[in-house]
N, C-alpha and C. Protein backbone atom coordinates (compact mmCIF):
# COMPACT_ATOMS: atom_id res chain seq x y z
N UNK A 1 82.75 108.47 65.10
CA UNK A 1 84.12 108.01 65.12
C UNK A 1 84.21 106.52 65.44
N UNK A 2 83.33 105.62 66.14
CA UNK A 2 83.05 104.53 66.46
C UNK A 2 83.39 103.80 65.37
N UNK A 3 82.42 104.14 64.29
CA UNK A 3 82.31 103.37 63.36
C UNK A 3 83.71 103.24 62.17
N UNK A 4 84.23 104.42 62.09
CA UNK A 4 85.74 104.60 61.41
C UNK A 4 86.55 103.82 62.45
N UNK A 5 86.69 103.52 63.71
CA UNK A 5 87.76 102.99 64.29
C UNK A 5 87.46 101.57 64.18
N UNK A 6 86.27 101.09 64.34
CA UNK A 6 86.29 99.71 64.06
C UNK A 6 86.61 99.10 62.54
N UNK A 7 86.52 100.25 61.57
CA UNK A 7 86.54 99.60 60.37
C UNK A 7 88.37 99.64 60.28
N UNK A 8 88.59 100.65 60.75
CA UNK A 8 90.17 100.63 60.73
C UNK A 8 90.58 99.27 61.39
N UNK A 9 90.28 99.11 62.55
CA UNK A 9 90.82 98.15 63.62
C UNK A 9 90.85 96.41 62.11
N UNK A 10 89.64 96.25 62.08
CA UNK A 10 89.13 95.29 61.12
C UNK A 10 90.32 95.34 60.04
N UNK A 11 90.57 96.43 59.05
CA UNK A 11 91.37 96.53 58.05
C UNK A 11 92.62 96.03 58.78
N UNK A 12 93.02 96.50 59.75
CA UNK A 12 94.40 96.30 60.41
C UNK A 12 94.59 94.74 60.90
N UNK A 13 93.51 94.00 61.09
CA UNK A 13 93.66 92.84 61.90
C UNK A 13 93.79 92.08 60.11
N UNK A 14 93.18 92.68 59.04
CA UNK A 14 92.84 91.46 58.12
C UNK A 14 94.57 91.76 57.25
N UNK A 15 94.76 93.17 57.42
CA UNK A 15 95.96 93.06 56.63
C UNK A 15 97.30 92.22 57.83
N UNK A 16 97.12 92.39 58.81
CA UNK A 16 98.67 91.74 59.94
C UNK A 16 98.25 90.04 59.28
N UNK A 17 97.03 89.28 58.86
CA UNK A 17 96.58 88.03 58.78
C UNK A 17 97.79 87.50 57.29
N UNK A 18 97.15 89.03 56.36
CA UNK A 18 97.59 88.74 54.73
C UNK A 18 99.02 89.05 54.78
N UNK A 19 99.52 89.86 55.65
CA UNK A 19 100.55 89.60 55.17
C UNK A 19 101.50 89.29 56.28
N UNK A 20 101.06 88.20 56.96
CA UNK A 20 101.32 87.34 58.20
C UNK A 20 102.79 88.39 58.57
N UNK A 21 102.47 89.55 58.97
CA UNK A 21 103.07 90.47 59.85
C UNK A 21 103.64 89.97 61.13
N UNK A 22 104.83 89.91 61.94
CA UNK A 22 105.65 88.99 62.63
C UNK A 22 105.41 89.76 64.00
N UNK A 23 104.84 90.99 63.66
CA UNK A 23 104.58 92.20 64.86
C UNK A 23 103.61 91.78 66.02
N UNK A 24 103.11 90.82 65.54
CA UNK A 24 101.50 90.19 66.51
C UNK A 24 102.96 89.07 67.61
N UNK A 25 103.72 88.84 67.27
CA UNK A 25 104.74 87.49 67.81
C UNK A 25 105.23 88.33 68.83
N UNK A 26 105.17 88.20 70.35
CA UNK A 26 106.12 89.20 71.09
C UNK A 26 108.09 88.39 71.14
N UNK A 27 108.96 88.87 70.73
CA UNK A 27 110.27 88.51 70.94
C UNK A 27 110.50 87.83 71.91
N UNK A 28 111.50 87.48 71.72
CA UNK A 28 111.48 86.09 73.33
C UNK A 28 112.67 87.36 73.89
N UNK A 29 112.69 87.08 75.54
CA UNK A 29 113.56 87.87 76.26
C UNK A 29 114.96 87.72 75.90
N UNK A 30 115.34 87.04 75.46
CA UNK A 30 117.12 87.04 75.35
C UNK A 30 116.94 88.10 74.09
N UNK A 31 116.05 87.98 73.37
CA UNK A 31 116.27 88.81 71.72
C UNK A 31 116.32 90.74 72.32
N UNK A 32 115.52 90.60 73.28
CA UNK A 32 114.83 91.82 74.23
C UNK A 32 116.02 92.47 74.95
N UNK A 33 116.55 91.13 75.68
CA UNK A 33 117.63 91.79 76.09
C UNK A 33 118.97 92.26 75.66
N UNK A 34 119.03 91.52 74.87
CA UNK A 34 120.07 91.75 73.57
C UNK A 34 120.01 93.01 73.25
N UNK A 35 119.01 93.05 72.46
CA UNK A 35 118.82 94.77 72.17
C UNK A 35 118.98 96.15 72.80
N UNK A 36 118.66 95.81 74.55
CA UNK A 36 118.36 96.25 75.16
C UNK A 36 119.86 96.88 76.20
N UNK A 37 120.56 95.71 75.82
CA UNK A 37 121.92 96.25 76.19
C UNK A 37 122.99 96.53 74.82
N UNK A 38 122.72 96.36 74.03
CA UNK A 38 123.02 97.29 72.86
C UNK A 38 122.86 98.55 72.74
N UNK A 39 121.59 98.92 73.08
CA UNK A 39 121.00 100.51 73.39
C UNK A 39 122.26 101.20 74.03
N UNK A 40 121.67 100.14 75.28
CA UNK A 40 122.81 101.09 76.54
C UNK A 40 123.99 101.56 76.12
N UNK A 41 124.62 100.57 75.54
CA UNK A 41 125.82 100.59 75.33
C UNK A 41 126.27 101.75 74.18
N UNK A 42 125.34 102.13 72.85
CA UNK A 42 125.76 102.97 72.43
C UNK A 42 124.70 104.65 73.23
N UNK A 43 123.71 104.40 73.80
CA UNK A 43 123.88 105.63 74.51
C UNK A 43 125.04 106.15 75.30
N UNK A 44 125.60 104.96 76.29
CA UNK A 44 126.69 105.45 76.86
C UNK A 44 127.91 105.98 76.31
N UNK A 45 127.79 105.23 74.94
CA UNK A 45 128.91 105.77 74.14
C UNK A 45 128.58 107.49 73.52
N UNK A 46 127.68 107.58 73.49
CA UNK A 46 126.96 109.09 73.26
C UNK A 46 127.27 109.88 73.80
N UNK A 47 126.82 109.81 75.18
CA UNK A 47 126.82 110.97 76.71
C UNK A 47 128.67 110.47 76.89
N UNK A 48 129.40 109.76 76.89
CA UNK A 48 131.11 110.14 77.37
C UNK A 48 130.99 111.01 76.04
N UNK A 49 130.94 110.71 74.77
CA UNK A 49 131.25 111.52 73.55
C UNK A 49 131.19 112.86 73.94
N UNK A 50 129.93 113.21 74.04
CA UNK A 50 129.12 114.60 74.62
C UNK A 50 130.15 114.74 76.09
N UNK A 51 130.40 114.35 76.92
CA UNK A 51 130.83 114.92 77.95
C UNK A 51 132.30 115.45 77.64
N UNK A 52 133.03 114.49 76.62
CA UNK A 52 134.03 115.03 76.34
C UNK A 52 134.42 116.45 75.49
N UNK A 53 133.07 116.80 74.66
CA UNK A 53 132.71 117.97 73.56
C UNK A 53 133.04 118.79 74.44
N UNK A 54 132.22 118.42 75.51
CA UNK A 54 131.57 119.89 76.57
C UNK A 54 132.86 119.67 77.60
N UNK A 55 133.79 119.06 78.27
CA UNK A 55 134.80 119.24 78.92
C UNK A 55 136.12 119.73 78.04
N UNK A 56 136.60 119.81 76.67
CA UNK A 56 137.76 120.14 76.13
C UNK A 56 137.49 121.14 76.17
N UNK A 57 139.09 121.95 76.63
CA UNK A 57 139.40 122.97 76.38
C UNK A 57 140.03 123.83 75.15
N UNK A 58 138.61 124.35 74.71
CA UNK A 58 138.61 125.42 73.20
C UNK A 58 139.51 126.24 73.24
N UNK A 59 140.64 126.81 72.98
CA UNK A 59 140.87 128.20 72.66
C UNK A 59 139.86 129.25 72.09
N UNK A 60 140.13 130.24 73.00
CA UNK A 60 139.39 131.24 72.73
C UNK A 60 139.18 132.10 71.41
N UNK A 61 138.76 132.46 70.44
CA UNK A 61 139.47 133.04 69.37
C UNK A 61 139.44 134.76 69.48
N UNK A 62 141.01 134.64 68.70
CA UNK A 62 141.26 136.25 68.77
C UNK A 62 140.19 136.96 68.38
N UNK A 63 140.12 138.27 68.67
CA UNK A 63 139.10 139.12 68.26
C UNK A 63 139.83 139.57 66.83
């Protein structure tokens, strides 16, 4: 398995080179944080959504 992971590793380093892949660049923190309170913001919008599903009151249906 040694030998398959290094050839992989190799393939992977020569293709991020060719096709100057932006993934090797780490984001600068404002881009990070940006995102990062975006998340929040629509998780939170999720869980009230969900809390509201699960707090309305259904009518029961007739039998």
């Amino acid at each position: 398995h040694e030998d398959v992971l290094r050839q992989l590793r190799a393939a992977l380093d020569t293709w991020i080179v060719e096709s100057n892949d932006q993934g090797r660049f780490p984001e600068p923190p404002e881009v990070i944080a940006a995102f990062e309170q975006q998340m929040r913001r629509a998780y939170d919008e999720r869980i009230r959504q969900r809390d509201l599903r699960l707090h309305r009151k259904v009518p029961t249906p007739l039998p």
